[in-house]
Protein backbone atom coordinates (compact mmCIF):
# COMPACT_ATOMS: atom_id res chain seq x y z
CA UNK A 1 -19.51 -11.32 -8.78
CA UNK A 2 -21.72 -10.83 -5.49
CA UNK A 3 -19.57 -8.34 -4.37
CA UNK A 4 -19.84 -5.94 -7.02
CA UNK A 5 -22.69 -4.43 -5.92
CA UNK A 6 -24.31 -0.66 -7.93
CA UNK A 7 -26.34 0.09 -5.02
CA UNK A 8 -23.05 0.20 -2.95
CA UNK A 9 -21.13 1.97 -5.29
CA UNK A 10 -23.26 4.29 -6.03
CA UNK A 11 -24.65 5.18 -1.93
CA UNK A 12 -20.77 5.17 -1.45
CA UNK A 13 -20.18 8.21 -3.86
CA UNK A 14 -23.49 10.12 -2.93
CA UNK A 15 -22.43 9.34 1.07
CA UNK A 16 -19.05 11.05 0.38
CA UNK A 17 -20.48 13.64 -1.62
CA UNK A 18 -22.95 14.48 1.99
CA UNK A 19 -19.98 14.58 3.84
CA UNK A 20 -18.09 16.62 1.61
CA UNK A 21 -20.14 19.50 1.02
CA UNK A 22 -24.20 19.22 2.17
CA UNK A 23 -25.49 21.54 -0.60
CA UNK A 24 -29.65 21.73 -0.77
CA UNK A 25 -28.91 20.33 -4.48
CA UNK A 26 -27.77 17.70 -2.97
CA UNK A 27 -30.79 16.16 -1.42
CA UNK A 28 -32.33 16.70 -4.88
CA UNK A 29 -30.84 13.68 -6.50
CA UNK A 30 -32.53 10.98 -7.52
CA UNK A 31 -32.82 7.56 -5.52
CA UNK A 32 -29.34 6.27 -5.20
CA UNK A 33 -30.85 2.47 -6.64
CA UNK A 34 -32.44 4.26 -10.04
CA UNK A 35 -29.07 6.04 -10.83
CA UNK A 36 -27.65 5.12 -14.10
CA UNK A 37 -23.92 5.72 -13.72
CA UNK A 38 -23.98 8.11 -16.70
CA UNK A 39 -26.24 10.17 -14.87
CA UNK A 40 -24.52 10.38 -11.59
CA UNK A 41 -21.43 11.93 -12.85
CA UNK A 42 -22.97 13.80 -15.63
CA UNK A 43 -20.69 16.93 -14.71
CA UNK A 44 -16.69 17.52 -13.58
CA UNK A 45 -18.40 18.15 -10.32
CA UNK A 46 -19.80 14.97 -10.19
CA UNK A 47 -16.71 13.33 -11.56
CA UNK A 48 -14.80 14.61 -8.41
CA UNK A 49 -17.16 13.48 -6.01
CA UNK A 50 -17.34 10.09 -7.55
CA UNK A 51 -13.47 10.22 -7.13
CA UNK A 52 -13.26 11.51 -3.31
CA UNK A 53 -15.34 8.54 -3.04
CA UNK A 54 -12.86 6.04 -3.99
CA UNK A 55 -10.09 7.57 -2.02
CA UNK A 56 -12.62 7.06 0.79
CA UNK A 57 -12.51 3.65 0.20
CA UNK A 58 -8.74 3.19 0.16
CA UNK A 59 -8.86 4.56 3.91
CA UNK A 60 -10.64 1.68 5.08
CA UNK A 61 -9.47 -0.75 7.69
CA UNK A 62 -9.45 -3.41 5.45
CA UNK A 63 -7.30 -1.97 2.92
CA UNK A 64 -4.75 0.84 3.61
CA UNK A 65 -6.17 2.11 6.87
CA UNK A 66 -4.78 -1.23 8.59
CA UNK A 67 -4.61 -4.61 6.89
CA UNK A 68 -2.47 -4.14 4.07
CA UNK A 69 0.51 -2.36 6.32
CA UNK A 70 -0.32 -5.13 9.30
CA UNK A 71 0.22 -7.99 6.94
CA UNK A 72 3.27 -6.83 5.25
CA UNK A 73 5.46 -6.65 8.58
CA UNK A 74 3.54 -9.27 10.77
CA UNK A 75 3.18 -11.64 8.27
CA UNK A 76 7.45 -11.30 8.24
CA UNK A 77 9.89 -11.00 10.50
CA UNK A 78 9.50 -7.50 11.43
CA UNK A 79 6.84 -7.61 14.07
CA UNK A 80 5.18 -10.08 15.93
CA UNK A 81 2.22 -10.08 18.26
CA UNK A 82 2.63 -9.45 21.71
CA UNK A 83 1.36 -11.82 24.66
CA UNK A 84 -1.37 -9.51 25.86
CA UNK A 85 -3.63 -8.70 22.76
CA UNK A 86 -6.57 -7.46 21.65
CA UNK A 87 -6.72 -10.73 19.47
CA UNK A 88 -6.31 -8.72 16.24
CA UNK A 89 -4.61 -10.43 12.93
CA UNK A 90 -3.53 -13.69 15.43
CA UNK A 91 -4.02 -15.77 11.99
CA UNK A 92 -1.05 -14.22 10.53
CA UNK A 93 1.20 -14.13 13.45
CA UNK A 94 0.23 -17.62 13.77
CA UNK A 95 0.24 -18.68 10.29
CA UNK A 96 -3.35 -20.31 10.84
CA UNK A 97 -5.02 -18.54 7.48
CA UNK A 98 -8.38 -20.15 6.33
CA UNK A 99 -10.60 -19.35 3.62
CA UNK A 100 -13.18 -17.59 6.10
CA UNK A 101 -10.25 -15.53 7.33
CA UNK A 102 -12.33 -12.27 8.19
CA UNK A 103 -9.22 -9.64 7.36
CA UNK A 104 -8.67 -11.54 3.90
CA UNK A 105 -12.28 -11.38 3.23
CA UNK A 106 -12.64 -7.49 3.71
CA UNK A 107 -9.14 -6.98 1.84
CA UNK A 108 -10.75 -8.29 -0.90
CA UNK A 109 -14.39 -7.04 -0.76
CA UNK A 110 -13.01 -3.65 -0.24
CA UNK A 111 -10.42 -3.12 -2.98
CA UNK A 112 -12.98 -4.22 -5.73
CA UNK A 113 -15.31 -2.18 -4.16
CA UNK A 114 -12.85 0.70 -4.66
CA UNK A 115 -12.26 -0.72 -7.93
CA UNK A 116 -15.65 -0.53 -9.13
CA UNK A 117 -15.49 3.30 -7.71
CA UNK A 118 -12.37 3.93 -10.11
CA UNK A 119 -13.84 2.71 -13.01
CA UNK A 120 -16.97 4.67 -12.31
CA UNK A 121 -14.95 7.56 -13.06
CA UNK A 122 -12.64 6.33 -15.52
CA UNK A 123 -15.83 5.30 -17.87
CA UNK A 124 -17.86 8.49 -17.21
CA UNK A 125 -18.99 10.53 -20.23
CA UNK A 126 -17.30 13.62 -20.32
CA UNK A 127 -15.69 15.48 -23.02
CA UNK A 128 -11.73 15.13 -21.94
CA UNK A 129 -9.73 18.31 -20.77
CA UNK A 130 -7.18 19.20 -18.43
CA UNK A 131 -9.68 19.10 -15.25
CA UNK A 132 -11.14 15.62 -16.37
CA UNK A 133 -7.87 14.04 -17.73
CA UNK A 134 -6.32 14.68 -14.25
CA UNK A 135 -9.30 13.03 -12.46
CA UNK A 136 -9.52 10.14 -14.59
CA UNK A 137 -5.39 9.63 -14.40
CA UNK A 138 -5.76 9.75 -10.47
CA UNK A 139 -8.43 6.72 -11.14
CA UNK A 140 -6.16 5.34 -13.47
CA UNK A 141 -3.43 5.16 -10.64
CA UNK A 142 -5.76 3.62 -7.94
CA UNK A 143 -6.73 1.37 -9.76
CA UNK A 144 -3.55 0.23 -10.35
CA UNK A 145 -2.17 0.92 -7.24
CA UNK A 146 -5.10 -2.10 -5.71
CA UNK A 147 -4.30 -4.49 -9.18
CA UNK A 148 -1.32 -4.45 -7.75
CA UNK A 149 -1.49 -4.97 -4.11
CA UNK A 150 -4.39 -7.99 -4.88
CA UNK A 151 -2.31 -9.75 -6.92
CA UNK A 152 0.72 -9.76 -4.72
CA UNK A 153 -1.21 -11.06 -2.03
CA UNK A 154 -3.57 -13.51 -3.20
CA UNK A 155 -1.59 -14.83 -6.05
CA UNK A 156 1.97 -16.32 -7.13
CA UNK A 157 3.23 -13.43 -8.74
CA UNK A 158 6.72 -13.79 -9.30
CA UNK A 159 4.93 -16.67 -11.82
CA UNK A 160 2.99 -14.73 -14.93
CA UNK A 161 1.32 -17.91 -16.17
CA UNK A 162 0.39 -18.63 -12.55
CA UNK A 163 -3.77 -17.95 -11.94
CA UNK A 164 -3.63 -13.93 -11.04
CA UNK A 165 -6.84 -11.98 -9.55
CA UNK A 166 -9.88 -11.35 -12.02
CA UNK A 167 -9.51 -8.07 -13.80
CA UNK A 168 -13.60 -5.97 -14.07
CA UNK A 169 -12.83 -2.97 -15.85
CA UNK A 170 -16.65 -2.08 -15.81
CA UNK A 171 -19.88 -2.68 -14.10
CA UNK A 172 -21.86 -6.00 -14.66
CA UNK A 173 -23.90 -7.23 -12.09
CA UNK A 174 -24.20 -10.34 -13.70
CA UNK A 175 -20.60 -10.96 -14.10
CA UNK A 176 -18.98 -13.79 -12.64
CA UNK A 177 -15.51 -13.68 -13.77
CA UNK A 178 -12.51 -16.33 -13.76
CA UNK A 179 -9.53 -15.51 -12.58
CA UNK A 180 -7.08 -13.57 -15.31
CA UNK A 181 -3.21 -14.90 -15.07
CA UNK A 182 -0.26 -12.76 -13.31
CA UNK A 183 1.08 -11.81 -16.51
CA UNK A 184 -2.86 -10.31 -17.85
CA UNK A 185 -3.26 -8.29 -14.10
CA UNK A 186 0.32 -6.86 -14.62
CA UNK A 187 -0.07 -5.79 -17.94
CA UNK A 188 -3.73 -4.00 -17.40
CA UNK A 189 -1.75 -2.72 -13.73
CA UNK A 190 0.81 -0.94 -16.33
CA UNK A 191 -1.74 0.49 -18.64
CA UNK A 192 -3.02 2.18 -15.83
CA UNK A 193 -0.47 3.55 -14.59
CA UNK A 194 0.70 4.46 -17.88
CA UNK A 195 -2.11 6.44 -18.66
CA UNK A 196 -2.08 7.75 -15.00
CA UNK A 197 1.44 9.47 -15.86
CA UNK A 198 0.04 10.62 -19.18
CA UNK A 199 -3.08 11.93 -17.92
CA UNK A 200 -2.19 14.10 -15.23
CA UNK A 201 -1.26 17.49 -14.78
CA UNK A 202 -1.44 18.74 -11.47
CA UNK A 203 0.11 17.84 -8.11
CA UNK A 204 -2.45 18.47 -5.43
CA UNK A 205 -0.32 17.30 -2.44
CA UNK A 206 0.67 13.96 -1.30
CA UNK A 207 -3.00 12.69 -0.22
CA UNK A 208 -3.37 12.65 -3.87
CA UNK A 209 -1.91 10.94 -6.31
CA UNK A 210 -0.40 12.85 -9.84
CA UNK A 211 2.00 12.59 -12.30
CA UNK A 212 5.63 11.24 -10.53
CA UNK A 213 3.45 9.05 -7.81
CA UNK A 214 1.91 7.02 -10.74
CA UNK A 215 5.69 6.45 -11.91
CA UNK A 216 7.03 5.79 -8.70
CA UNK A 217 4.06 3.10 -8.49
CA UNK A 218 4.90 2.12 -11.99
CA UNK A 219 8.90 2.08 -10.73
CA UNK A 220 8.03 -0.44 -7.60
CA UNK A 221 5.74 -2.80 -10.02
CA UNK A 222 8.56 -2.76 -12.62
CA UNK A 223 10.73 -4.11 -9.69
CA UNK A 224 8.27 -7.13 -8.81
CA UNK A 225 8.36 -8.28 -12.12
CA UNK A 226 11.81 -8.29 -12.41
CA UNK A 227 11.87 -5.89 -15.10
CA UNK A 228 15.11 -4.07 -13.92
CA UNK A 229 15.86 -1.99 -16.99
CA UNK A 230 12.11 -0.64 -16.76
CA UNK A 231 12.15 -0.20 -13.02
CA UNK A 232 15.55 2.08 -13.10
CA UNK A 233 14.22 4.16 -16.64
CA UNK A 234 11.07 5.06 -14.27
CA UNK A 235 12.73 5.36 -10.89
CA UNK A 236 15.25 7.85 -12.43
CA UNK A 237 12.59 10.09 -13.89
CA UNK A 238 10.92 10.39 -10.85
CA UNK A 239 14.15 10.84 -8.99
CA UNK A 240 15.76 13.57 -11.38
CA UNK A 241 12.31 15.46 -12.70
CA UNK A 242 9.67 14.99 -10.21
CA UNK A 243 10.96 17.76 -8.03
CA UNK A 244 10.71 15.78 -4.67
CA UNK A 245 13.28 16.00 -1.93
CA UNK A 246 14.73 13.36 -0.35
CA UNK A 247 14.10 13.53 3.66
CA UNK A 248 16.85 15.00 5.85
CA UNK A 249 18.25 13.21 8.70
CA UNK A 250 17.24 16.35 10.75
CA UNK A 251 13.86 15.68 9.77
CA UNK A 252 13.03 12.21 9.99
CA UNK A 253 11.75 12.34 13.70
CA UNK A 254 9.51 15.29 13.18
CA UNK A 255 8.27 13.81 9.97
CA UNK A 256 6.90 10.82 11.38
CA UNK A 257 5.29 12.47 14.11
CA UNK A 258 3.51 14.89 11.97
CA UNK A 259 0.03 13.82 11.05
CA UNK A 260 -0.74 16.08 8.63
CA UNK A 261 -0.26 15.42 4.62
CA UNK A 262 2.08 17.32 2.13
CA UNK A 263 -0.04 20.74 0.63
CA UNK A 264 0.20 21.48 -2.64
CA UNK A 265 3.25 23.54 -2.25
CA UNK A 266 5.34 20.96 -0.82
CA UNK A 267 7.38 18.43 -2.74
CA UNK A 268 9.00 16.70 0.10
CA UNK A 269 9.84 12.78 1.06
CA UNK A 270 5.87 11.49 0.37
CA UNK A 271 4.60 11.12 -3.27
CA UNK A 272 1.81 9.40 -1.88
CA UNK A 273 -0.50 8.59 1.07
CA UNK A 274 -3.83 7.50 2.33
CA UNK A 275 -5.18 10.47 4.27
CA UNK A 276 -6.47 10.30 8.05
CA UNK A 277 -7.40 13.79 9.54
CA UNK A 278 -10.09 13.87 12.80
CA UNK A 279 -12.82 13.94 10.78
CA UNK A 280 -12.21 11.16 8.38
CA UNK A 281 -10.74 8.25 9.52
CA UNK A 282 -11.23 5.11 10.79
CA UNK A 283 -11.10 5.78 14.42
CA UNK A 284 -9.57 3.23 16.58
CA UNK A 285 -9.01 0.55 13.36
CA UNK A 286 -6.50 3.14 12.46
CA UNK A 287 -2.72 1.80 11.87
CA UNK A 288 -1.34 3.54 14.45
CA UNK A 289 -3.83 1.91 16.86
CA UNK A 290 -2.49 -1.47 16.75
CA UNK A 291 0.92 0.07 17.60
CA UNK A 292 0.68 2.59 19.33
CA UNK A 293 0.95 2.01 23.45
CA UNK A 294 -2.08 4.61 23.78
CA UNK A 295 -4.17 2.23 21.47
CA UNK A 296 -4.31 -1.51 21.19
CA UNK A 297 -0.39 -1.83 21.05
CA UNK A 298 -0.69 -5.15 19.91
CA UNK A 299 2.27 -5.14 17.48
CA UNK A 300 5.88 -4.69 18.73
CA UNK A 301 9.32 -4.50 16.94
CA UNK A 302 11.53 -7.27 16.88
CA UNK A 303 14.65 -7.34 19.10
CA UNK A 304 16.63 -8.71 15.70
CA UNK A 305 14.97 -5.32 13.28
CA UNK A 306 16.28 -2.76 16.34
CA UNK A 307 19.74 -4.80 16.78
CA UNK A 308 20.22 -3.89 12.81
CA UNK A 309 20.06 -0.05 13.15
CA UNK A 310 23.40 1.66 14.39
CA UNK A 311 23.06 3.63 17.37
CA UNK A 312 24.05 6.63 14.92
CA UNK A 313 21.30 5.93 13.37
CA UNK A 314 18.52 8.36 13.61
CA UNK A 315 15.65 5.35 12.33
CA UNK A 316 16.81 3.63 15.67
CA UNK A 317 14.66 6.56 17.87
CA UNK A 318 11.83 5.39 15.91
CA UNK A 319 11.80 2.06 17.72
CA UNK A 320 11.28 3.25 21.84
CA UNK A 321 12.85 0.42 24.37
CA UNK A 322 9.93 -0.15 26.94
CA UNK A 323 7.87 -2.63 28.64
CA UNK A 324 4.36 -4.03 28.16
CA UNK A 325 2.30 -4.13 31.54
CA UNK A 326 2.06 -7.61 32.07
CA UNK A 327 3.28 -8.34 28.95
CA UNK A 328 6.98 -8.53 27.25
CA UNK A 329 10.18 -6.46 28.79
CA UNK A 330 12.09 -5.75 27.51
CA UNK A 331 9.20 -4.47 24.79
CA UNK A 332 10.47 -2.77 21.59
CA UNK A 333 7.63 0.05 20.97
CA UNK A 334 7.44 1.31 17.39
CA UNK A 335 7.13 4.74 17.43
CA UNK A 336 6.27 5.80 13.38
CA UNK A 337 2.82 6.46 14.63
CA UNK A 338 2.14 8.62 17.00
CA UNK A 339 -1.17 10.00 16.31
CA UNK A 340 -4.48 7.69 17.88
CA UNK A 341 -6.53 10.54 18.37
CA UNK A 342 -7.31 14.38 16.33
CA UNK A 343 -5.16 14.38 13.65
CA UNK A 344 -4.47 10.51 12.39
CA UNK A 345 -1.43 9.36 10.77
CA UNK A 346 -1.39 9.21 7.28
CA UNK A 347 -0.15 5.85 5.76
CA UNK A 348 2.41 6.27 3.12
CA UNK A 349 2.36 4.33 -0.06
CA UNK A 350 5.09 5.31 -1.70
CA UNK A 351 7.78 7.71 -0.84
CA UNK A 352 10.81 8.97 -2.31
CA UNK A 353 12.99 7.10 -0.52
CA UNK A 354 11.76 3.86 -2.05
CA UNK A 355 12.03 5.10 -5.09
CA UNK A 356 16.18 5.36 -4.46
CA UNK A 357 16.36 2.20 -2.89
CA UNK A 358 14.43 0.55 -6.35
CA UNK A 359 17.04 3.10 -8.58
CA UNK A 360 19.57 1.21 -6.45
CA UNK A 361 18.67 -2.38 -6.75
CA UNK A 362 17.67 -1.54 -10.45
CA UNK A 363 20.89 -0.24 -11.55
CA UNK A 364 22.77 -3.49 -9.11
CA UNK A 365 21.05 -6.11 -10.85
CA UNK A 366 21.40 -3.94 -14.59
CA UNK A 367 25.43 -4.32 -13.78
CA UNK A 368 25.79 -0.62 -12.60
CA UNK A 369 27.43 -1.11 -9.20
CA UNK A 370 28.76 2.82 -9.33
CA UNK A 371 25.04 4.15 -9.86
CA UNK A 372 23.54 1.70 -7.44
CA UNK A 373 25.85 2.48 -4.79
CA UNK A 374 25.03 6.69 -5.44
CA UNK A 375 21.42 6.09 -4.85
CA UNK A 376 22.23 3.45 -1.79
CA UNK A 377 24.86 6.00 0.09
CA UNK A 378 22.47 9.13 -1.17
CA UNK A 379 19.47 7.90 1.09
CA UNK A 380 21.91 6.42 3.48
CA UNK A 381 23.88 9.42 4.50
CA UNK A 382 20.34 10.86 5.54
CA UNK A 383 19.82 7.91 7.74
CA UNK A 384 23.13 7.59 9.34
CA UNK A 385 26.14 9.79 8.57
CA UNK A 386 28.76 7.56 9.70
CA UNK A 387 27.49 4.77 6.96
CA UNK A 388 28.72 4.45 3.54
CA UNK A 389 28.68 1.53 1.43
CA UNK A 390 31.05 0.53 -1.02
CA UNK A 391 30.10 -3.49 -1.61
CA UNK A 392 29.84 -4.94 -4.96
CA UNK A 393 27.75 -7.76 -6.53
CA UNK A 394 25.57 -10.08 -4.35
CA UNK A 395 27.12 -8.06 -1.17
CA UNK A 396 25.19 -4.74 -2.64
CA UNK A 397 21.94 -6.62 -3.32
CA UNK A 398 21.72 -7.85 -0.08
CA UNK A 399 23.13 -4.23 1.24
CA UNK A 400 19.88 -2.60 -0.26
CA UNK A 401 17.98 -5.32 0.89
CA UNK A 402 19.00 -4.70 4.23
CA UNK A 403 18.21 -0.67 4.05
CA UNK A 404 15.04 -1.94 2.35
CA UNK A 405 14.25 -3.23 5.45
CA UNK A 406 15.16 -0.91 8.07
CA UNK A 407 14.02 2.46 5.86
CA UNK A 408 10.11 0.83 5.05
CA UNK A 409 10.23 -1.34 8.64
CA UNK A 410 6.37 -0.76 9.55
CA UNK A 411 5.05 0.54 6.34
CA UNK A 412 3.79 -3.09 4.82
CA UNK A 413 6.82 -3.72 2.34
CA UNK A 414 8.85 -6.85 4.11
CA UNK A 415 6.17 -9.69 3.83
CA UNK A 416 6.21 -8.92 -0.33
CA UNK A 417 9.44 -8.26 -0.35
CA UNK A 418 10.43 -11.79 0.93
CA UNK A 419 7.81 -13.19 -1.54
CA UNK A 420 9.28 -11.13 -4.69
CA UNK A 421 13.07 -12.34 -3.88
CA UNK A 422 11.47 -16.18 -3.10
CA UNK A 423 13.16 -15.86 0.30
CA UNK A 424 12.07 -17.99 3.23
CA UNK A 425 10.39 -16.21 6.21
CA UNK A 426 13.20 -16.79 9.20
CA UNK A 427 11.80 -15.23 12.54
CA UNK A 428 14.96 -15.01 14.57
CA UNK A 429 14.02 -13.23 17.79
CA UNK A 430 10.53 -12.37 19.10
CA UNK A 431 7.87 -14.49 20.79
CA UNK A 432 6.67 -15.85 17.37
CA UNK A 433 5.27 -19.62 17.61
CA UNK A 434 5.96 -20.24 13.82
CA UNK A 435 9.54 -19.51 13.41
CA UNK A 436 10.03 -20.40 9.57
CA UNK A 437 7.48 -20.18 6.57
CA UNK A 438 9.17 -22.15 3.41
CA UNK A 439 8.34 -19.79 0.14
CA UNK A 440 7.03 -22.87 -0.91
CA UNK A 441 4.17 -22.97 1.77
CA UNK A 442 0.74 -22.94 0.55
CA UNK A 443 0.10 -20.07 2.91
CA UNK A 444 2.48 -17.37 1.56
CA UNK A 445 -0.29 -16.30 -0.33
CA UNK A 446 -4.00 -15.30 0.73
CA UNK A 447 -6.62 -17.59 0.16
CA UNK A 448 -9.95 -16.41 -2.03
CA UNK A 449 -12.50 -15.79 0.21
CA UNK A 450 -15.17 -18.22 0.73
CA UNK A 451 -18.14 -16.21 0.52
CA UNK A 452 -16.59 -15.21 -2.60
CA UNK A 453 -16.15 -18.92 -4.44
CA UNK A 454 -19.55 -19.08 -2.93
CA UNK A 455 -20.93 -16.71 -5.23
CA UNK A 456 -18.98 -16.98 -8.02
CA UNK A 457 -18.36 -20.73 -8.69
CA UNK A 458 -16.22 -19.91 -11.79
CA UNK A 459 -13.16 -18.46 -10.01
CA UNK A 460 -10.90 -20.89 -8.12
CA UNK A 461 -9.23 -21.17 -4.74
CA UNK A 462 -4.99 -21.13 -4.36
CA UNK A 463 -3.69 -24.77 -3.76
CA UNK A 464 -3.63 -25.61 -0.19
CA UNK A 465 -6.67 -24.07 1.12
């Protein structure tokens, strides 16, 4: 494929290696287009360069430094786009999604391009031990982790014969690969994350991933899949041996408006999350950017998401009443990201609060009602004391549903969520001009890029574009 280009890959990890640490032996290497992978990660040094390189790569704006978060609430019913705009993601607001769609295009560019980083350092030639097995597993998981968020957006994948994403486990720069199915790219997405769990050791903090992330990831794809039994086996381990805390409701404000990621001595809410500090990030393409009032502020809260949080509810102060100048007022400010400038927000992958809410649905649809409702009312009572559920069959799906919603409101979880449960997209509320997307429509999915079919003429485009 075009876009799996060495000379990238490889200037990528040598760039990240200058800004991580501009040794003399540094400018000693040779030319980044004569290096043979097996001699630019020849050591374990090399091996975690060539891995702070692809976690470089999953902070860009393309991928979880903006437009995977972006589309998974504005692409709902969550958020919408306010009347005065920098003219940022209008396509999905809209629904008007072509093949040239530029934020598609660089979703997909960018994730094989971190791809192709992974399995740089999954395939390098080193003798295993505890150092290189952990490096390799936190490969493993990212490549995983962007298996899985490809093939939930640019493919049917609640259908496993439908056509998936192609899988490249290697470099070939003559490949031109066809598309594998669902059922192939969630398979190789389980391996991963299979040998992710079994590989590593050592937690490093939440801006990398390690052992009980990789499950929690594994937990969440189980879900999508439908595999219930699976999804509750793998959210309970993480829930009962990982060692994480659940967030406090005495914490929840102060967690969101702290920038900085979990050290290695903290096992608290976040298993995972793509890193921002003031050095590296993506400056004002950052998340926060596009909702913060200090930013671009583009994105705004739907009246109908604030209406469903109690005013006991300590999520509810994370949603600020307000006006837009010249713009909507009422204006319902989301307030999860409060950081545009020093210190960016993080974006959170996976927390452990999702993993209760999956050990909840899991154990629902497994005909546990008692269980589902412990893990339900356990992450509820954090949110809002004066809540407890006590619903049973399809009311307690739809209950966790709900608390789906409101607890991951702004992280990027509604849009797939909606696609996983075959629900329509009803926008009740807001100044949306497309009130209701059919699951059926053509455009609940992403379209292949162009410039991709262009260059590879043996992989095919999703029906409807």
């Amino acid at each position: 494929m075009k876009r799996f280009n060495h000379k990238v890959l490889v200037l990528g990890v040598l760039i990240t290696s200058f800004l991580s640490s501009c040794k003399e032996s540094f400018l000693e290497l040779a030319p980044y287009t004569q290096v043979p992978n097996e001699a630019a990660v020849a050591t374990e040094a090399d091996l975690l360069v060539a891995l702070r390189g692809t976690y470089a790569q999953l902070r860009s704006a393309n991928l979880f430094g903006r437009t995977i978060p972006v589309i998974g609430d504005l692409g709902a019913d969550n958020v919408f786009l306010s009347s005065r705009n920098s003219g940022r993601y209008f396509a999905f607001d809209q629904y008007v999604i072509t093949t040239a769609n530029a934020d598609y295009e660089g979703f997909w560019n960018n994730a094989y391009t971190a791809i192709l980083r992974a399995n740089n350092v999954i395939n390098a030639k080193l003798a295993d031990n505890a150092n290189v097995n952990q490096i390799k597993g936190e490969a493993y998981a990212i490549r995983g982790l962007l298996y899985f968020n490809l093939v939930r957006s640019f493919a049917k994948s609640g259908d496993p014969a439908a056509e998936g994403v192609p899988i490249v486990l290697s470099y070939d720069p003559t490949l031109k690969p066809k598309r594998n199915t669902v059922q192939e790219v969630y398979t190789q997405i389980a391996a991963d994350l299979d040998k992710a769990y079994t590989s590593m050791t050592t937690y490093a903090g939440s801006a990398r991933l390690s052992k009980y992330a990789a499950r929690a990831l594994a937990a969440k794809v189980a879900l999508y899949q439908g595999d219930y039994a699976k999804a509750l086996t793998y959210a309970t381990d993480v829930i009962n041996n990982s060692g994480f805390s659940l967030l406090t409701s005495d914490k929840v404000l102060s967690y969101w408006a702290t920038p900085a990621s979990n050290a290695e001595t903290v096992k608290s809410e976040t298993l995972f999350e793509v890193s921002a500090d003031a050095t590296l990030n993506v400056g004002t393409d950052e998340l926060g950017y596009i909702y913060n009032q200090a930013g671009y502020g583009d994105l705004l809260a739907n009246e109908e998401l604030y209406k469903l949080y109690a005013d006991t509810d300590v999520r509810k102060k994370l949603i600020v009443v307000g006006s837009r100048a010249q713009a909507e007022n009422p204006a319902y400010i989301v307030n999860k990201y409060q950081n545009v400038s020093g210190d960016r927000d993080d974006k959170k992958v996976i927390r452990i609060s999702e993993v209760y809410l999956i050990a909840a649905e899991a154990s629902a649809r497994t005909n546990n009602e008692a269980d589902a409702l412990k893990y339900l009312n356990a992450l509820v009572k954090q949110r809002d004391a004066s809540l407890t559920y006590a619903s049973t069959g399809a009311a307690l799906i739809e209950d966790i549903i709900l608390e789906r919603r409101k607890e991951l409101a702004f992280e990027g979880d509604r849009y797939f969520d909606l696609n996983r449960l075959k629900r329509d997209v009803v926008r009740v509320g807001g100044k949306y001009s497309v009130r209701n997307i059919p699951f059926t429509s053509n455009f609940r999915i992403g379209p292949i890029p162009q410039t991709e079919r262009n260059a590879n003429p043996n992989i095919s485009q999703n029906p409807g574009y």
